[in-house]
C-alpha atoms as a PDB file:
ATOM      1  CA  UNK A   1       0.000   0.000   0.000  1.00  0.00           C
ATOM      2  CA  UNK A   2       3.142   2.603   0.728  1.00  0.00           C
ATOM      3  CA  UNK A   3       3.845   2.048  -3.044  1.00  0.00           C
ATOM      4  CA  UNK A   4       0.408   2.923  -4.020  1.00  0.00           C
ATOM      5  CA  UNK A   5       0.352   6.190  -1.775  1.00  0.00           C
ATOM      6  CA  UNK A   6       3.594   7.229  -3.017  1.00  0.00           C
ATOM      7  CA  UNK A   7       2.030   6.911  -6.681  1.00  0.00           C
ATOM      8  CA  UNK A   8      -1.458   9.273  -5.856  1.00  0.00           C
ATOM      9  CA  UNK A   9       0.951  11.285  -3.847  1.00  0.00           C
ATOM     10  CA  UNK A  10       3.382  11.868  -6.822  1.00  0.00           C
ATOM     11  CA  UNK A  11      -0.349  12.263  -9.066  1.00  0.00           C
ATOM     12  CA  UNK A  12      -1.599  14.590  -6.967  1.00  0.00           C
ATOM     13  CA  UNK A  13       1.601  17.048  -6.779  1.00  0.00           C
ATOM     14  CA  UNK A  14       2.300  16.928 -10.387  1.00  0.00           C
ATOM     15  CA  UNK A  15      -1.142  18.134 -10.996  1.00  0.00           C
ATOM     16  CA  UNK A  16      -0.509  21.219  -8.774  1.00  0.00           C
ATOM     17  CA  UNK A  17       2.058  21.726 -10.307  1.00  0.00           C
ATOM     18  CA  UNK A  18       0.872  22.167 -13.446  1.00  0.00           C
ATOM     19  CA  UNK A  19      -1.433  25.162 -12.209  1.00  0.00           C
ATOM     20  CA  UNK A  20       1.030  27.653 -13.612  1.00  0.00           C
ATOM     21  CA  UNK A  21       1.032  25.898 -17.121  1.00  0.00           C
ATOM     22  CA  UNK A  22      -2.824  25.752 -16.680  1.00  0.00           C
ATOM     23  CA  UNK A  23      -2.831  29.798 -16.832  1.00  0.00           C
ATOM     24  CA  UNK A  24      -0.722  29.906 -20.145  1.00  0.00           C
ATOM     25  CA  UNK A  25      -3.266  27.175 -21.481  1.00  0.00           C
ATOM     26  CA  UNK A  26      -6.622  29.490 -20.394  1.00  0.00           C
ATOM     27  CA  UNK A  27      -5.070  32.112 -22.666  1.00  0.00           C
ATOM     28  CA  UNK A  28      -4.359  30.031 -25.415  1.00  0.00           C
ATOM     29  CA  UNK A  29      -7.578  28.357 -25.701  1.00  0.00           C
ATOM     30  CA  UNK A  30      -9.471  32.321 -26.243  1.00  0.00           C
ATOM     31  CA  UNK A  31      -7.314  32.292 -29.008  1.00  0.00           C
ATOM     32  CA  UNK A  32      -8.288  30.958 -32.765  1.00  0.00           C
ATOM     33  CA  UNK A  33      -8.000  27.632 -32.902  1.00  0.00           C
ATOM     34  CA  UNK A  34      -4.798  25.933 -34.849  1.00  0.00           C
ATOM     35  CA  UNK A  35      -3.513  22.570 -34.304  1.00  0.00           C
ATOM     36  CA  UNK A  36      -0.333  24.150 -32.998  1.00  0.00           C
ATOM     37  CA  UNK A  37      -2.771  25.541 -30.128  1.00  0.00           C
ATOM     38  CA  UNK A  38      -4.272  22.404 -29.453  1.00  0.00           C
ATOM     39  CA  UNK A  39      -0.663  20.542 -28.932  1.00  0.00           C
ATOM     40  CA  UNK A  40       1.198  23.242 -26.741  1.00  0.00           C
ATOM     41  CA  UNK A  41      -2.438  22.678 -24.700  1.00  0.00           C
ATOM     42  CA  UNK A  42      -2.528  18.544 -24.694  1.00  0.00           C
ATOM     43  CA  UNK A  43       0.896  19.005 -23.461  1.00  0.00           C
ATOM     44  CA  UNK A  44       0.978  18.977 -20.123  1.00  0.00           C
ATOM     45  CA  UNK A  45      -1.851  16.606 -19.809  1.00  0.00           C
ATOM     46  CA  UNK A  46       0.383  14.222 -21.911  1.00  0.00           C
ATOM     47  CA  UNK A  47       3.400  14.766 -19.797  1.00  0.00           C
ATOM     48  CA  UNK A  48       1.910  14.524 -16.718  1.00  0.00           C
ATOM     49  CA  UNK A  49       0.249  11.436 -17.412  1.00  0.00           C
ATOM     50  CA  UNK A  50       3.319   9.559 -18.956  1.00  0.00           C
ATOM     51  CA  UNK A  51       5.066  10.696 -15.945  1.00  0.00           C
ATOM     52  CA  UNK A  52       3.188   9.036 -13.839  1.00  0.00           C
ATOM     53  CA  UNK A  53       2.747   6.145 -15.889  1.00  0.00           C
ATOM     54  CA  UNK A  54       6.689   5.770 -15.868  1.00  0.00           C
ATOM     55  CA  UNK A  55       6.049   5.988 -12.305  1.00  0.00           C
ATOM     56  CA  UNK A  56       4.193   3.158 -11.788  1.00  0.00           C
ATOM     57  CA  UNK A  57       7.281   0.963 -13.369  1.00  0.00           C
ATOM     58  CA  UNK A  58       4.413   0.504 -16.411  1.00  0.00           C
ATOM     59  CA  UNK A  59       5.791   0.025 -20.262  1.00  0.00           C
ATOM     60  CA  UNK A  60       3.342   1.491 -22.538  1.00  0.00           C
ATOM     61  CA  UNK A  61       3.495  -0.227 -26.173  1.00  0.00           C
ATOM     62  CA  UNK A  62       2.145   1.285 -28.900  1.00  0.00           C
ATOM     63  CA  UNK A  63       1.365   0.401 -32.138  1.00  0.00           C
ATOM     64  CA  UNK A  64      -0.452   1.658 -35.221  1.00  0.00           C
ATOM     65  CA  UNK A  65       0.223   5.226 -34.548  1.00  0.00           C
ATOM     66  CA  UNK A  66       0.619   6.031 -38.256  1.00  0.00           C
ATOM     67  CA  UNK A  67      -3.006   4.445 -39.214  1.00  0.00           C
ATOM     68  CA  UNK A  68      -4.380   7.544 -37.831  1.00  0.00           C
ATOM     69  CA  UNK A  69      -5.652   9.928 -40.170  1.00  0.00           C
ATOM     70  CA  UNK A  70      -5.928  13.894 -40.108  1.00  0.00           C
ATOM     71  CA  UNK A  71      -8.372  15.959 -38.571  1.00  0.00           C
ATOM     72  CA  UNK A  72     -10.582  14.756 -36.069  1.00  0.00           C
ATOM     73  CA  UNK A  73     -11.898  11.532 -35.183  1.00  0.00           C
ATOM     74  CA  UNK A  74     -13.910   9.365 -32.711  1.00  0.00           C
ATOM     75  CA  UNK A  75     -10.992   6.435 -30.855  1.00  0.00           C
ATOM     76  CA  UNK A  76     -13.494   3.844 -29.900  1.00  0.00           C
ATOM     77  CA  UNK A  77     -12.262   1.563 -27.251  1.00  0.00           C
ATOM     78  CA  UNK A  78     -12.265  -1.075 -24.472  1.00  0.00           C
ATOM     79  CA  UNK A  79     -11.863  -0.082 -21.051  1.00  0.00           C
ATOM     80  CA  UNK A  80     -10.157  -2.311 -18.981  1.00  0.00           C
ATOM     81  CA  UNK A  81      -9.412  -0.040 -16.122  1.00  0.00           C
ATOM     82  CA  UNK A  82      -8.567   3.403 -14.510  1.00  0.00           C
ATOM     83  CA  UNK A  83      -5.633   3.700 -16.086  1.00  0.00           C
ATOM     84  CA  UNK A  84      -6.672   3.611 -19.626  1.00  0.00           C
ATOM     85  CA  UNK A  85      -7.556   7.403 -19.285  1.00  0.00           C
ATOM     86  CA  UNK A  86      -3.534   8.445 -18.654  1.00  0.00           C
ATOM     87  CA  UNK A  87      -2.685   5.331 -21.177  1.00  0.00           C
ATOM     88  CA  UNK A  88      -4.087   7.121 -23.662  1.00  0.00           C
ATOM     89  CA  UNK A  89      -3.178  10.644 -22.628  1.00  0.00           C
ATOM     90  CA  UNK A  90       0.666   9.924 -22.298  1.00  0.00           C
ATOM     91  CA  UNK A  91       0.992   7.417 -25.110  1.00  0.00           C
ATOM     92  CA  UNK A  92      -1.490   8.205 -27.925  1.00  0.00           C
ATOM     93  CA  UNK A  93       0.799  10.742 -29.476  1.00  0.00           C
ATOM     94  CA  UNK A  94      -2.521  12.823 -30.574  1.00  0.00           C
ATOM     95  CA  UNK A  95      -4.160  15.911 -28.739  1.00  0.00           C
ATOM     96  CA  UNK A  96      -7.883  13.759 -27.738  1.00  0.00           C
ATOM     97  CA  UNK A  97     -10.594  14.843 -25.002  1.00  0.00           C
ATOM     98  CA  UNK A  98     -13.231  12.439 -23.249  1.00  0.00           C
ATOM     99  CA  UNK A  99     -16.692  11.219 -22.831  1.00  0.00           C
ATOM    100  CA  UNK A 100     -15.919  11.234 -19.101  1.00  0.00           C
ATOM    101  CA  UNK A 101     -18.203  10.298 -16.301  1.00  0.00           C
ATOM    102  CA  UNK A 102     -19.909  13.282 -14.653  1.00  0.00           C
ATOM    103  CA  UNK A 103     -18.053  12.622 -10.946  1.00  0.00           C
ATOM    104  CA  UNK A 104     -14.608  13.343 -12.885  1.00  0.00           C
ATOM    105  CA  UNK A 105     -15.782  16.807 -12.834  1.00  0.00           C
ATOM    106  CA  UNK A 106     -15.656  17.158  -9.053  1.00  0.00           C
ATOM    107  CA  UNK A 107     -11.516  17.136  -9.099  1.00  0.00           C
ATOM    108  CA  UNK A 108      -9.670  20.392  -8.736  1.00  0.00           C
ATOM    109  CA  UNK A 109      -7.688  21.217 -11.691  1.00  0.00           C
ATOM    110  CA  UNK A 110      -8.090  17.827 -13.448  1.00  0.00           C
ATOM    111  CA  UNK A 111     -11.850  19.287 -14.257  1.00  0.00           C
ATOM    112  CA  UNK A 112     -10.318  22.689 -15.928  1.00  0.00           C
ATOM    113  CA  UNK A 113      -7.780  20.568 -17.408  1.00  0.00           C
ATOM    114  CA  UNK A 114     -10.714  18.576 -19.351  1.00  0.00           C
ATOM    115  CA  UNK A 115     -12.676  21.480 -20.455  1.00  0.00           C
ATOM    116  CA  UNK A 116      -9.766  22.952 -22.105  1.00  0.00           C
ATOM    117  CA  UNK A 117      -9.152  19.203 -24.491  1.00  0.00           C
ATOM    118  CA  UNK A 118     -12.935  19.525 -25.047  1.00  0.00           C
ATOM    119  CA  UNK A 119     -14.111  16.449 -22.817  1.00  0.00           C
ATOM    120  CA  UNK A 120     -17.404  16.132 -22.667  1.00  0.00           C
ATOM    121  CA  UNK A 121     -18.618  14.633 -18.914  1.00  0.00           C
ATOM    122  CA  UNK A 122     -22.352  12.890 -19.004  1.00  0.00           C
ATOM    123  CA  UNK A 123     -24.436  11.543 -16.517  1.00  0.00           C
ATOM    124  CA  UNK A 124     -25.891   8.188 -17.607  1.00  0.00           C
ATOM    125  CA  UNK A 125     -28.416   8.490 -14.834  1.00  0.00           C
ATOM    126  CA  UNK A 126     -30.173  11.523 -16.641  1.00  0.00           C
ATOM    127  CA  UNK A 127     -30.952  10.627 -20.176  1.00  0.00           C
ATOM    128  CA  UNK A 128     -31.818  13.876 -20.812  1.00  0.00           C
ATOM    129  CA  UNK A 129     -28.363  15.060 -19.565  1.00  0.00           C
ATOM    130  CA  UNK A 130     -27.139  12.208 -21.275  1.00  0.00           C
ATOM    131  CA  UNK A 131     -28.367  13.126 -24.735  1.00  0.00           C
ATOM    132  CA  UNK A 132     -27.255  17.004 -24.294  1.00  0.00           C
ATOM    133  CA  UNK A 133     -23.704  15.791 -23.691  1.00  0.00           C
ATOM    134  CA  UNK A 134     -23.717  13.278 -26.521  1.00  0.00           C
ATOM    135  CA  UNK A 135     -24.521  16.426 -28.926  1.00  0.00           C
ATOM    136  CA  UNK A 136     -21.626  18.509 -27.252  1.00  0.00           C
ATOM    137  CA  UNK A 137     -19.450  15.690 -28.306  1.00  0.00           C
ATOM    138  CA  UNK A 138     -20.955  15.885 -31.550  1.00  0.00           C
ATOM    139  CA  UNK A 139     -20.343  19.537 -31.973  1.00  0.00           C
ATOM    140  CA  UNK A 140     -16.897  18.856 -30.602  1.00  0.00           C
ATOM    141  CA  UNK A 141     -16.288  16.720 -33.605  1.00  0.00           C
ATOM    142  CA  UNK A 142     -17.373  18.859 -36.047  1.00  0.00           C
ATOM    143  CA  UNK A 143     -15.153  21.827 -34.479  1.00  0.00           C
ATOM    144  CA  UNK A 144     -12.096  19.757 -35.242  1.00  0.00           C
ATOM    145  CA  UNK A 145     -11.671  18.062 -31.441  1.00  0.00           C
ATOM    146  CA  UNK A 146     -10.956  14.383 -31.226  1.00  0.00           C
ATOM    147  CA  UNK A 147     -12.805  12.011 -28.514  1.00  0.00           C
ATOM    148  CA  UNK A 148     -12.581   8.937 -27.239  1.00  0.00           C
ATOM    149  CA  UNK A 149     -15.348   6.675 -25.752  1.00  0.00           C
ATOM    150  CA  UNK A 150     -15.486   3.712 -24.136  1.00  0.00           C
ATOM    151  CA  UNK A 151     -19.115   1.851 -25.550  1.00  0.00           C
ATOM    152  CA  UNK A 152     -18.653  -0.569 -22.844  1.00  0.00           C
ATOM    153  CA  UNK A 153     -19.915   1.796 -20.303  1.00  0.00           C
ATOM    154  CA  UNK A 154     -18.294   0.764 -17.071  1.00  0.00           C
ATOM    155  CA  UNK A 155     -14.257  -0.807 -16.539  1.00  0.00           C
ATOM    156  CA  UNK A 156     -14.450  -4.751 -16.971  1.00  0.00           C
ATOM    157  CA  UNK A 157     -11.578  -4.715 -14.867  1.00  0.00           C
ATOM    158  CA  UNK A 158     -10.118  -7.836 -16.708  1.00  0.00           C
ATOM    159  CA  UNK A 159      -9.167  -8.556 -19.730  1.00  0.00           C
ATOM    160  CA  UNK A 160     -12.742 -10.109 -20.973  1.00  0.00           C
ATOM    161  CA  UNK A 161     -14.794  -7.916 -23.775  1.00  0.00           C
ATOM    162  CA  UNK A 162     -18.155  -6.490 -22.683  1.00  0.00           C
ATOM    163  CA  UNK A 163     -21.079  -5.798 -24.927  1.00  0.00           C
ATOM    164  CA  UNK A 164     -20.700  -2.537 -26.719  1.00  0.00           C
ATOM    165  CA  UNK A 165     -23.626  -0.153 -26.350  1.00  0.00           C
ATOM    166  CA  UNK A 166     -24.509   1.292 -29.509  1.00  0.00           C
ATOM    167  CA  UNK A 167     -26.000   4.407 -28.536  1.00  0.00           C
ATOM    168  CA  UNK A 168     -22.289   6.422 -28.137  1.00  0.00           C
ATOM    169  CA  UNK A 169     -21.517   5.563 -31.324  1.00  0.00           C
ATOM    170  CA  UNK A 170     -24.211   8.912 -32.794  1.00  0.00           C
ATOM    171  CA  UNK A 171     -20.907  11.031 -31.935  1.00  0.00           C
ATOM    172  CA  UNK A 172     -19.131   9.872 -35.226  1.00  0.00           C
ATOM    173  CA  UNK A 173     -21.829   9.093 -37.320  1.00  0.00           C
ATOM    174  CA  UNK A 174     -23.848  12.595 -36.649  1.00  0.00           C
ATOM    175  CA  UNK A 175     -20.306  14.112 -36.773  1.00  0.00           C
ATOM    176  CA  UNK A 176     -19.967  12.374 -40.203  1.00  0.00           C
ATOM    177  CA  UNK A 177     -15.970  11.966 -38.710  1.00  0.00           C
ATOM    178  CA  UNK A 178     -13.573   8.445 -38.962  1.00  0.00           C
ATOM    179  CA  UNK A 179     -13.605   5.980 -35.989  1.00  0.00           C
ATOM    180  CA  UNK A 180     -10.393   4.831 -35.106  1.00  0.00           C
ATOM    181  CA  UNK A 181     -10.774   1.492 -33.112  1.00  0.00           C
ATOM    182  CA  UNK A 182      -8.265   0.685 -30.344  1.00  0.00           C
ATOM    183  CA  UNK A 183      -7.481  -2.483 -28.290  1.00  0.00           C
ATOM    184  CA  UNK A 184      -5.974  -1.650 -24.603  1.00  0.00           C
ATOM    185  CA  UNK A 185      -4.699  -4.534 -22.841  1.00  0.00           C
ATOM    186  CA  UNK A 186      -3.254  -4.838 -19.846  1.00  0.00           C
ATOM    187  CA  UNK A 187      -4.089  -1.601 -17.911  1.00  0.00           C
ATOM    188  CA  UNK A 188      -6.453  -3.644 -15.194  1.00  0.00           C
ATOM    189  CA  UNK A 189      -3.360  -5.980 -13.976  1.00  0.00           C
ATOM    190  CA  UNK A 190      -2.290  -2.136 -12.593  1.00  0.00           C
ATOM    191  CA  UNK A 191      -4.960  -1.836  -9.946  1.00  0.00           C
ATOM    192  CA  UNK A 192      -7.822  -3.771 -10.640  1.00  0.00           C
ATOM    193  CA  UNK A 193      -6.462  -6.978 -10.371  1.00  0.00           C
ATOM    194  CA  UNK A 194      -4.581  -6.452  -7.363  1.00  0.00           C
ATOM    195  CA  UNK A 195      -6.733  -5.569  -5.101  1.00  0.00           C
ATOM    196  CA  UNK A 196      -6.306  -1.599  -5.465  1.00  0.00           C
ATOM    197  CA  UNK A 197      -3.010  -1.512  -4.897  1.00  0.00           C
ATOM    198  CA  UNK A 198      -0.607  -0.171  -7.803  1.00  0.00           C
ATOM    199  CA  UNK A 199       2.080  -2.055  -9.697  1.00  0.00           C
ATOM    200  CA  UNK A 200       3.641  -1.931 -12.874  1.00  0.00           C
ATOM    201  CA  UNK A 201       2.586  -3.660 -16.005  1.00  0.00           C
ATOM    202  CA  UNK A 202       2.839  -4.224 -19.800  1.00  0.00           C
ATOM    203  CA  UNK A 203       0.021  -2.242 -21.222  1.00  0.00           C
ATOM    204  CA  UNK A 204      -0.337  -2.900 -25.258  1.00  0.00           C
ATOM    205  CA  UNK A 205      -2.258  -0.044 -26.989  1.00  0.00           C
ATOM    206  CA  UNK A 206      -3.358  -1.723 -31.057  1.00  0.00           C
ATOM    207  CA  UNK A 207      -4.708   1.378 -33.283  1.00  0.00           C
ATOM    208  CA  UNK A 208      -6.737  -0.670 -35.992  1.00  0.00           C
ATOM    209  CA  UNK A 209      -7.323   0.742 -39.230  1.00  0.00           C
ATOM    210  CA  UNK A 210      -9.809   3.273 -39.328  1.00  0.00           C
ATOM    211  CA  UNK A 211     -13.319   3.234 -40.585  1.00  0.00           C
ATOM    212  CA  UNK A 212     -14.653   6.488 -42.455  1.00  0.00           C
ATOM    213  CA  UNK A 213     -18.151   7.863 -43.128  1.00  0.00           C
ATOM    214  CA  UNK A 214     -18.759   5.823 -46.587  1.00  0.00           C
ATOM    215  CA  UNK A 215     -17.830   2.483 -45.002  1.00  0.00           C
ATOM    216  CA  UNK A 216     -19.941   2.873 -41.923  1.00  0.00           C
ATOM    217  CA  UNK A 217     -23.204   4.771 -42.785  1.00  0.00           C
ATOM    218  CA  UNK A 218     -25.041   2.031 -44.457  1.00  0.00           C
ATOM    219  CA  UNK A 219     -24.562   0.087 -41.225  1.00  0.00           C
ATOM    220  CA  UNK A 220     -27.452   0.034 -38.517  1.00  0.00           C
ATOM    221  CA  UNK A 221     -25.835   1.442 -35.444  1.00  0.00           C
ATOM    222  CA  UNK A 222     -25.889  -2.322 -34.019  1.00  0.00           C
ATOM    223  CA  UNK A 223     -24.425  -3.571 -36.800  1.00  0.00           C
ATOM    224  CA  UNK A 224     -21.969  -0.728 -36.732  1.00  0.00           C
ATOM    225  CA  UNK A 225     -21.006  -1.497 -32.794  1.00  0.00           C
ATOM    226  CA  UNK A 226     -21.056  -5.362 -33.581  1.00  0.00           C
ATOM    227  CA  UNK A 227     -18.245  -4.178 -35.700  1.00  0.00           C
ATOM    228  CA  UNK A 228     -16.379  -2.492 -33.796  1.00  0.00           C
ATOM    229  CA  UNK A 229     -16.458  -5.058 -31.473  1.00  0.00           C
ATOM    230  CA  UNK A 230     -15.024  -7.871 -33.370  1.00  0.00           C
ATOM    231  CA  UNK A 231     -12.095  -5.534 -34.498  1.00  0.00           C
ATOM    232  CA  UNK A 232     -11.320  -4.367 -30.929  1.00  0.00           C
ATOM    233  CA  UNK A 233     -11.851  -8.139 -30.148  1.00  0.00           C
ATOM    234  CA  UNK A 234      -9.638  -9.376 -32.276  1.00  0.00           C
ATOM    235  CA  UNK A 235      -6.551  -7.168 -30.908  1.00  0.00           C
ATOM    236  CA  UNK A 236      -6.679  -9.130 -27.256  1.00  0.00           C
ATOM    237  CA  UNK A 237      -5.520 -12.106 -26.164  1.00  0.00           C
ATOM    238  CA  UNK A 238      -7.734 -14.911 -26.885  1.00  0.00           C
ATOM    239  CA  UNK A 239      -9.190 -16.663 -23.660  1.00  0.00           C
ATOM    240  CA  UNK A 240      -9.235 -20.611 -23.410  1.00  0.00           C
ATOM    241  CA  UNK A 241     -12.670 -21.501 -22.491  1.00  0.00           C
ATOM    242  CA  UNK A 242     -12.520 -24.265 -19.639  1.00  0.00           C
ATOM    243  CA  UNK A 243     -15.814 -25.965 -20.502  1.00  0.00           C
ATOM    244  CA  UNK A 244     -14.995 -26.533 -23.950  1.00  0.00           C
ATOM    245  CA  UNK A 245     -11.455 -27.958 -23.476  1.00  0.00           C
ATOM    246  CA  UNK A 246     -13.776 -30.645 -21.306  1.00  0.00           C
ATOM    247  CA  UNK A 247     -16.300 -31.223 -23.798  1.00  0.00           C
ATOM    248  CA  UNK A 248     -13.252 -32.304 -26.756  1.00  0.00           C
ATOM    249  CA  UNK A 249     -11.226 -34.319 -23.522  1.00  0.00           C
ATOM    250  CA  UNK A 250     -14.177 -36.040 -22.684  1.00  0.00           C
ATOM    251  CA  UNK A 251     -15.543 -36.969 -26.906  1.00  0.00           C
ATOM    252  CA  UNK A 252     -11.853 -37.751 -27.542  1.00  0.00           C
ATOM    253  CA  UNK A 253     -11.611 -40.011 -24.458  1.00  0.00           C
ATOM    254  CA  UNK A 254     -14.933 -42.232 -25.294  1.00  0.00           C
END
């Protein structure tokens, strides 16, 4: 548990610090908007999340980076755990904002921090709330701001795939923007699978080839999740079901 203090500890002060850069970033977000903006911004997020990362003793691999295209685009994704969020920040290599959970917006700093990337934060208890921030996101898009969502809706906190809800999935297709799937393993063996308590890991990051507007909008938005599914699917490990390994011992045993 000392380790794990040490780490929120270390979080916690490099996010204070970063109150002086926050200033510099206020100004430059009244400012037109260039993509030169919107990197000296994402900066310190990025930093400050790789640091901490590094921290941890965690190797983040990447690959795929160069699949992404220009211009901005909806990373769809599987959310294995808390640290997916700061995988992504540190390691993406792109300037992206959230579809965060509405109790992220209670944190000091971190909260001002999110505005300025463009996160949207939603409150899946209020569908009414709900809907208002999916058509921020939306209008994010549009304005040239990248997202990234996690259909699953909730951590699985293991390396199993849940069902992906189809519903998030308006922000690209209203947007009329590419979705970039991505595979994240190993980010719950951090904290989830040990009890709450921090240790290093291998995290694996896969950026799939993207899917644009023509390819996609003749699918039902089902059909279109279903999809997206499979392909983030397809980048984890594949999992040795027990009950079938019986079944095939026990038929090649008669």
């Amino acid at each position: 548990m000392l380790f794990t203090f040490k780490i929120y500890t270390y979080a916690v002060l490099l996010v204070i610090g970063s109150i002086f850069k926050l200033q510099r970033a206020k100004k430059l977000y009244l400012q037109p908007t260039s993509n030169e903006i919107r990197k000296e911004i994402f900066e310190t997020p990025k930093n400050v999340s790789a640091k901490v990362m590094k921290a941890t003793g965690t190797n983040v691999q990447v690959t795929g980076r160069e699949k992404i295209p220009e211009g901005a685009v909806l990373y769809v994704a599987n959310h294995q755990g808390l640290f997916d969020i700061l995988s992504f920040l540190g390691h993406l290599g792109k300037p992206i904002g959230f579809i965060a959970k509405k109790e992220i917006n209670k944190l000091p700093i971190i909260r001002t921090w999110m505005g300025l990337l463009n996160c949207v934060f939603i409150d899946r208890t209020d569908r009414r709330q709900s809907m208002k921030a999916i058509n921020q996101g939306i209008e994010n898009l549009k304005n040239g701001y990248s997202l990234v969502i996690f259909p699953e809706g909730t951590r699985s906190k293991g390396a199993a795939l849940s069902e992906f809800k189809p519903g998030s999935l308006r922000l690209a297709t209203k947007a009329n923007v590419p979705i970039v799937p991505v595979t994240i393993n190993g980010t719950y063996k951090m904290l989830e699978e040990n009890g709450g308590r921090v240790k290093g890991a291998t995290v694996e990051m896969t950026i799939h080839e993207p899917i644009f507007p023509e390819s996609y909008q003749t699918l039902k938005s089902a059909e279109l999740a279903n999809k997206l599914q499979d392909i983030v699917q397809s980048g984890l490990p594949q999992t040795i079901n027990q009950e079938e390994i019986k079944e095939d011992y026990a038929i090649t045993t008669r």
